[in-house]
Protein backbone atom coordinates (compact mmCIF):
# COMPACT_ATOMS: atom_id res chain seq x y z
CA UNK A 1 16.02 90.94 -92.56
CA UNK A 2 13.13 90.66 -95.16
CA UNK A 3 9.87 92.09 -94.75
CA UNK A 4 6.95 90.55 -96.39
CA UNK A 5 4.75 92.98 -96.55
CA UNK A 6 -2.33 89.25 -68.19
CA UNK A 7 -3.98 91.65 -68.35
CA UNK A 8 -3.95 92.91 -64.94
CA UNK A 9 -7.01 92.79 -62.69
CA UNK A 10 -7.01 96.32 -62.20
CA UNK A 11 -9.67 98.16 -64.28
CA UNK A 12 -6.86 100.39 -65.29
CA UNK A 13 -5.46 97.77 -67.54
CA UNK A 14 -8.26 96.12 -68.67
CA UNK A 15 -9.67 99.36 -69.90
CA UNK A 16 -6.32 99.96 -71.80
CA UNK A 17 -6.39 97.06 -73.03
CA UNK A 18 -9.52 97.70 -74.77
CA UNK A 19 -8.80 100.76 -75.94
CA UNK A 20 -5.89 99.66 -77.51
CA UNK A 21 -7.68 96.90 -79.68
CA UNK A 22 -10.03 99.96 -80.82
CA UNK A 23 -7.13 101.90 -81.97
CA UNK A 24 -5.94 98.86 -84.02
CA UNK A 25 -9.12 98.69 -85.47
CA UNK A 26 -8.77 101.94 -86.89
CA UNK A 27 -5.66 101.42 -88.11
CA UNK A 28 -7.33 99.54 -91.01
CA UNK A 29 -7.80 97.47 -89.10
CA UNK A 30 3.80 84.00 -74.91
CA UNK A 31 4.15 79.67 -71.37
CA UNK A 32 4.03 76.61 -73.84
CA UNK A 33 0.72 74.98 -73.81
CA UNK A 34 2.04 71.90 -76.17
CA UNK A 35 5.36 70.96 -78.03
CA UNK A 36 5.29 69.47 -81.41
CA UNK A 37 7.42 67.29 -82.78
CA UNK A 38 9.37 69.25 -85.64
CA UNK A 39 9.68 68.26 -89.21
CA UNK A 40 12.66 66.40 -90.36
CA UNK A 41 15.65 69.04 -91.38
CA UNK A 42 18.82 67.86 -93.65
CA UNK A 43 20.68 71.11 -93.73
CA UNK A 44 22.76 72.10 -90.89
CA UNK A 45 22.90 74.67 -89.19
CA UNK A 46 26.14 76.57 -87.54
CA UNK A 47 25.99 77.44 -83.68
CA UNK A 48 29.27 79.02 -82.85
CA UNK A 49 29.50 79.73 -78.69
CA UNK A 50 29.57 83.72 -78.60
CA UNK A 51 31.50 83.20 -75.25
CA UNK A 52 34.07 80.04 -75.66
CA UNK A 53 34.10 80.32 -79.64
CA UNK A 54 35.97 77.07 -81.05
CA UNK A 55 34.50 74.87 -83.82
CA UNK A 56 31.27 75.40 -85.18
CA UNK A 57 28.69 72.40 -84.24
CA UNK A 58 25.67 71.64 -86.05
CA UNK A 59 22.10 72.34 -84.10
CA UNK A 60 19.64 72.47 -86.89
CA UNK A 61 19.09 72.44 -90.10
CA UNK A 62 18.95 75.94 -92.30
CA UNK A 63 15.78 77.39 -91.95
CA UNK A 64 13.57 80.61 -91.81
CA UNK A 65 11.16 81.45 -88.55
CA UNK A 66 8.27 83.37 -90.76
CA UNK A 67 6.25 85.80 -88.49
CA UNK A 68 2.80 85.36 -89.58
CA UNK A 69 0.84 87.86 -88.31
CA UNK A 70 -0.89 91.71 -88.29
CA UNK A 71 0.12 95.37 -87.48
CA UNK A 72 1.47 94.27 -84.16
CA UNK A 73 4.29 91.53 -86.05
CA UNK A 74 4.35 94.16 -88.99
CA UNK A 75 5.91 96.54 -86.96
CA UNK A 76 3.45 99.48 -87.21
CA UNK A 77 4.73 103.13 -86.08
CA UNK A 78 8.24 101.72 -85.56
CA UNK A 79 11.32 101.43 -88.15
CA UNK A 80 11.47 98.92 -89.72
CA UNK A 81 14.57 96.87 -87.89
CA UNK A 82 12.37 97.72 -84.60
CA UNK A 83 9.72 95.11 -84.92
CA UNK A 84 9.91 92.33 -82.56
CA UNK A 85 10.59 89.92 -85.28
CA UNK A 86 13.87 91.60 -85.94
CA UNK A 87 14.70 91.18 -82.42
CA UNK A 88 14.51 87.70 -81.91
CA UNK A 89 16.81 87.24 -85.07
CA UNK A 90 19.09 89.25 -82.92
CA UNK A 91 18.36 86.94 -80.11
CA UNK A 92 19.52 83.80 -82.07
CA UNK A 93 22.57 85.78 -83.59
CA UNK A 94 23.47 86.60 -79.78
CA UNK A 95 23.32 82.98 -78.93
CA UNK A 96 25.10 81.87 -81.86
CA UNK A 97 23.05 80.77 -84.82
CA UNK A 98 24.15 82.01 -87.27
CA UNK A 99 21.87 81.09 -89.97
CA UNK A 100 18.65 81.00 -88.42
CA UNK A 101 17.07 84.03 -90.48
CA UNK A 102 13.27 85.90 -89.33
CA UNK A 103 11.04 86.42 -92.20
CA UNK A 104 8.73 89.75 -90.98
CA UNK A 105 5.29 88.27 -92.50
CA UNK A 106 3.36 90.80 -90.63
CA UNK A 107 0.44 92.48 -92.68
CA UNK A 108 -1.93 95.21 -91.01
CA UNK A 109 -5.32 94.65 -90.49
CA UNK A 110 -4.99 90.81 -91.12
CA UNK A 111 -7.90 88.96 -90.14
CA UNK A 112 -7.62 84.66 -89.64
CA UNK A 113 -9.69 84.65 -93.25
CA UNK A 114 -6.98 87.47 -95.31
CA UNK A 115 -4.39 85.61 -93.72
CA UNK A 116 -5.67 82.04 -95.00
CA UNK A 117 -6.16 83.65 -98.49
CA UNK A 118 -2.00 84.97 -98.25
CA UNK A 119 -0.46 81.76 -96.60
CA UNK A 120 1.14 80.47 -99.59
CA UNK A 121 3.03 83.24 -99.80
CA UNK A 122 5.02 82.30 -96.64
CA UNK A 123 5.79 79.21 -97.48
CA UNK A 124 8.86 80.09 -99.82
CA UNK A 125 12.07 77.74 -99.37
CA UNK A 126 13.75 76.92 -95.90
CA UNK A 127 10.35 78.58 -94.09
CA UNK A 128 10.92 75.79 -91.16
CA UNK A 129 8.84 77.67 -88.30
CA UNK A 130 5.83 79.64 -88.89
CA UNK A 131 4.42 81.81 -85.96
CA UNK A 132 1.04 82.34 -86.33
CA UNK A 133 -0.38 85.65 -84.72
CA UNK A 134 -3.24 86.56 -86.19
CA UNK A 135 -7.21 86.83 -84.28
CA UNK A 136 -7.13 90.32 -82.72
CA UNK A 137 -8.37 91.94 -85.84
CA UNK A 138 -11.11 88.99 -85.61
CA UNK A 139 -12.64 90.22 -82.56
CA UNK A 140 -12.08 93.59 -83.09
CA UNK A 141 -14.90 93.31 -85.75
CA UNK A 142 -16.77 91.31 -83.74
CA UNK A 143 -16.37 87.70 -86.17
CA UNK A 144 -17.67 84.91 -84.60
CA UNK A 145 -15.15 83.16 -82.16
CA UNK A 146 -15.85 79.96 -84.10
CA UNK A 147 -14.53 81.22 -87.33
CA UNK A 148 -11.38 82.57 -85.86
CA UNK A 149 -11.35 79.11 -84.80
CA UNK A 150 -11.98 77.50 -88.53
CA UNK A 151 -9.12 79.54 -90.13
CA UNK A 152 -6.64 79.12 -87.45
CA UNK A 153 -7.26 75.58 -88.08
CA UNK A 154 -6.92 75.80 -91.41
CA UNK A 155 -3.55 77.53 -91.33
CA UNK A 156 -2.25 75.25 -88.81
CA UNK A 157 -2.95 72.03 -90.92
CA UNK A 158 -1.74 73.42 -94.41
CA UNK A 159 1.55 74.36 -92.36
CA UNK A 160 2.14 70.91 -90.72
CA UNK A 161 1.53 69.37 -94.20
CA UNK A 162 3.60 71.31 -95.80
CA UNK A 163 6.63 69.93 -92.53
CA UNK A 164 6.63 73.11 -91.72
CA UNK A 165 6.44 73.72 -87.33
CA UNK A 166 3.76 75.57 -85.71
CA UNK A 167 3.70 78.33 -83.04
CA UNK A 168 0.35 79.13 -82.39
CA UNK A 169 0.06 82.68 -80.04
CA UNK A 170 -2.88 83.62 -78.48
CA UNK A 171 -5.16 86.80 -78.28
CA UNK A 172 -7.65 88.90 -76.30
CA UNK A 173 -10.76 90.34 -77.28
CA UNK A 174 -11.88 93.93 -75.96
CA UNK A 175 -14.02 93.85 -72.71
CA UNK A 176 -16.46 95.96 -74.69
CA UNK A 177 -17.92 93.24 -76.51
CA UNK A 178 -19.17 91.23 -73.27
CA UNK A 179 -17.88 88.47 -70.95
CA UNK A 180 -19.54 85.84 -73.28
CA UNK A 181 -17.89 86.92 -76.24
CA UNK A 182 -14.57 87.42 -74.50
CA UNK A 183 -14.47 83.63 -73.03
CA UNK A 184 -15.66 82.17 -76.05
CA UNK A 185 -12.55 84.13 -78.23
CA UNK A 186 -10.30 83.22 -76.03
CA UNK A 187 -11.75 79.44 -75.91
CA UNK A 188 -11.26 79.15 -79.41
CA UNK A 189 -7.40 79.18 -79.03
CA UNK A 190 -7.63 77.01 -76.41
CA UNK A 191 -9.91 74.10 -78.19
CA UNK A 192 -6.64 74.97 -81.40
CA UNK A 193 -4.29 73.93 -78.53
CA UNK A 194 -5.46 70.91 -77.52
CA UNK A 195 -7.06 69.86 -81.20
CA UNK A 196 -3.24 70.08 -82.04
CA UNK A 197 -1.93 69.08 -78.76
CA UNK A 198 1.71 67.31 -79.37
CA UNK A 199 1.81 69.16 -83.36
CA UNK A 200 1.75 72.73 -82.22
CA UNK A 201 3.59 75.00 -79.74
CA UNK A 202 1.07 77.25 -77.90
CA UNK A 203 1.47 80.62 -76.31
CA UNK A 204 -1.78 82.49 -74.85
CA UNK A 205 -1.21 86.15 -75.46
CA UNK A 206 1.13 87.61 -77.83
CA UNK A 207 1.26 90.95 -75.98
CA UNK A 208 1.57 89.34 -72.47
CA UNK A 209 3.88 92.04 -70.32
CA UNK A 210 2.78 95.10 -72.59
CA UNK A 211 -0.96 95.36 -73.21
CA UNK A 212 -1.84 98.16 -71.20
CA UNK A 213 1.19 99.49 -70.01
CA UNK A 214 1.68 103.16 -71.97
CA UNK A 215 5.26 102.82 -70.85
CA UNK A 216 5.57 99.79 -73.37
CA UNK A 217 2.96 101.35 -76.01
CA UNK A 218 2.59 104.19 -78.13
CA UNK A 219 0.73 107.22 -78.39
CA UNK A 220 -2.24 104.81 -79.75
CA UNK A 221 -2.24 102.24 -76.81
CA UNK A 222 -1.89 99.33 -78.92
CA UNK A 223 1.06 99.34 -80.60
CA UNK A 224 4.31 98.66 -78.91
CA UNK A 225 7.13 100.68 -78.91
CA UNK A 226 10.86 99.47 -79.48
CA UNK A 227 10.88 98.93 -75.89
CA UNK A 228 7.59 96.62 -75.91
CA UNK A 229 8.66 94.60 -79.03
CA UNK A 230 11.74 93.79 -77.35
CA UNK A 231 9.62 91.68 -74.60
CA UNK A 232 7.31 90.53 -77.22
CA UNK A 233 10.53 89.24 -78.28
CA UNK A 234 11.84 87.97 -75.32
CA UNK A 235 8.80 86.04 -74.86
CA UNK A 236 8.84 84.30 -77.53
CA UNK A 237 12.26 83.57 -78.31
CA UNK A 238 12.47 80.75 -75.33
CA UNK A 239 10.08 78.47 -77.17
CA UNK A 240 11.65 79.00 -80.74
CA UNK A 241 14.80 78.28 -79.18
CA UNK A 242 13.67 75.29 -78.32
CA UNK A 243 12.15 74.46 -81.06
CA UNK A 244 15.50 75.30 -83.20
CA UNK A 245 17.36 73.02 -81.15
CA UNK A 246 15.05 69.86 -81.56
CA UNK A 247 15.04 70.29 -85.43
CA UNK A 248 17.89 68.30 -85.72
């Protein structure tokens, strides 16, 4: 493993989940919406059944998932094989694909524009899925929805062009800044999903089963602990699946 370096209606969650975008500020700072068709692959890949064994079948082609994200896909305050990335290449190995290999592209205190300027650098061979993560940094600064919107886009068209598959996940922004500013955030991932409806896989909220739960967070409220990145993981590992088994 390579590193590149709902909510609740209680107010008791809501409030967490606020103050756990703060903390990420200071730190320098998944339901499928649409399915995409995937690129072409030539390259297979081995699936061995964990259970049955027997001969190895071809599912894919070789690839890389690259985690494209902030501190939360970085890993912050956990070791380094304890970021949720790391656990859905477990997830695959557990399943039986063997060469499907997670690329931790996780930066903290990303923004939609850093991450624009540093998407080339993902793109190195056999990068097949990108998961994009990035916008909580956006609104924790206050940027206006529509330019989280811009870069997303941005990101999302030089990945397709480049045949490379798109998992677009979702964030929140803090109840502090206003109901206005809230809906129109979390519009702008929704206008993404349907601009790219059929290109992209979607997934509303990265840190859906663990925002606000201390439990499933650190000391700092925002950041998950091994515990939490395991059902960020879990979360997201259905739709890669998925998407793993139609690159063939």
């Amino acid at each position: 493993m390579r590193k590149i370096d709902r909510p609740r209606t209680t107010t008791l969650r809501v409030t967490a989940t606020a103050f756990a975008l703060a903390v990420l500020s200071a730190c320098s700072f998944r339901t499928i919406g649409c399915g995409g068709a995937p690129p072409d692959l030539s390259t297979p890949v081995t699936r061995v059944n964990p259970i049955s064994g027997g001969d190895p079948t071809p599912v894919a082609a070789k690839f890389k998932i690259a985690f494209f994200g902030d501190s939360i896909t970085a890993g912050f305050g956990l070791l380094s094989d304890q970021a949720y990335p790391v656990d859905i290449q477990h997830l695959f190995a557990a399943d039986g694909y063997t060469q499907v290999e997670s690329i931790n592209a996780g930066l903290t205190g990303d923004t939609t524009a850093s991450g624009l300027r540093r998407l080339d650098e993902v793109f190195e061979p056999e990068v097949r899925i990108v998961v994009v993560a990035l916008g909580g940094n956006d609104a924790l600064r206050g940027l206006a929805p529509q330019e989280t919107h811009d870069n997303l886009a941005r990101i999302i068209e030089q990945a397709l062009a480049k045949n490379v598959a798109v998992v677009l996940v979702g964030m929140m922004a803090p109840p502090n800044l206003g109901p206005d500013y809230r809906e129109a955030f979390s519009a702008a991932f929704v206008k993404l999903a349907g601009e790219f409806k059929g290109k992209i896989t979607y997934i509303p909220f990265l840190l859906e089963g663990v925002a606000g739960n201390p439990g499933l967070n650190q000391a700092d409220g925002i950041h998950p602990t091994p515990e939490g990145a395991k059902i960020i993981a879990a979360n997201l590992y259905q739709p890669l699946r998925i998407l793993v088994d139609a690159m063939q």
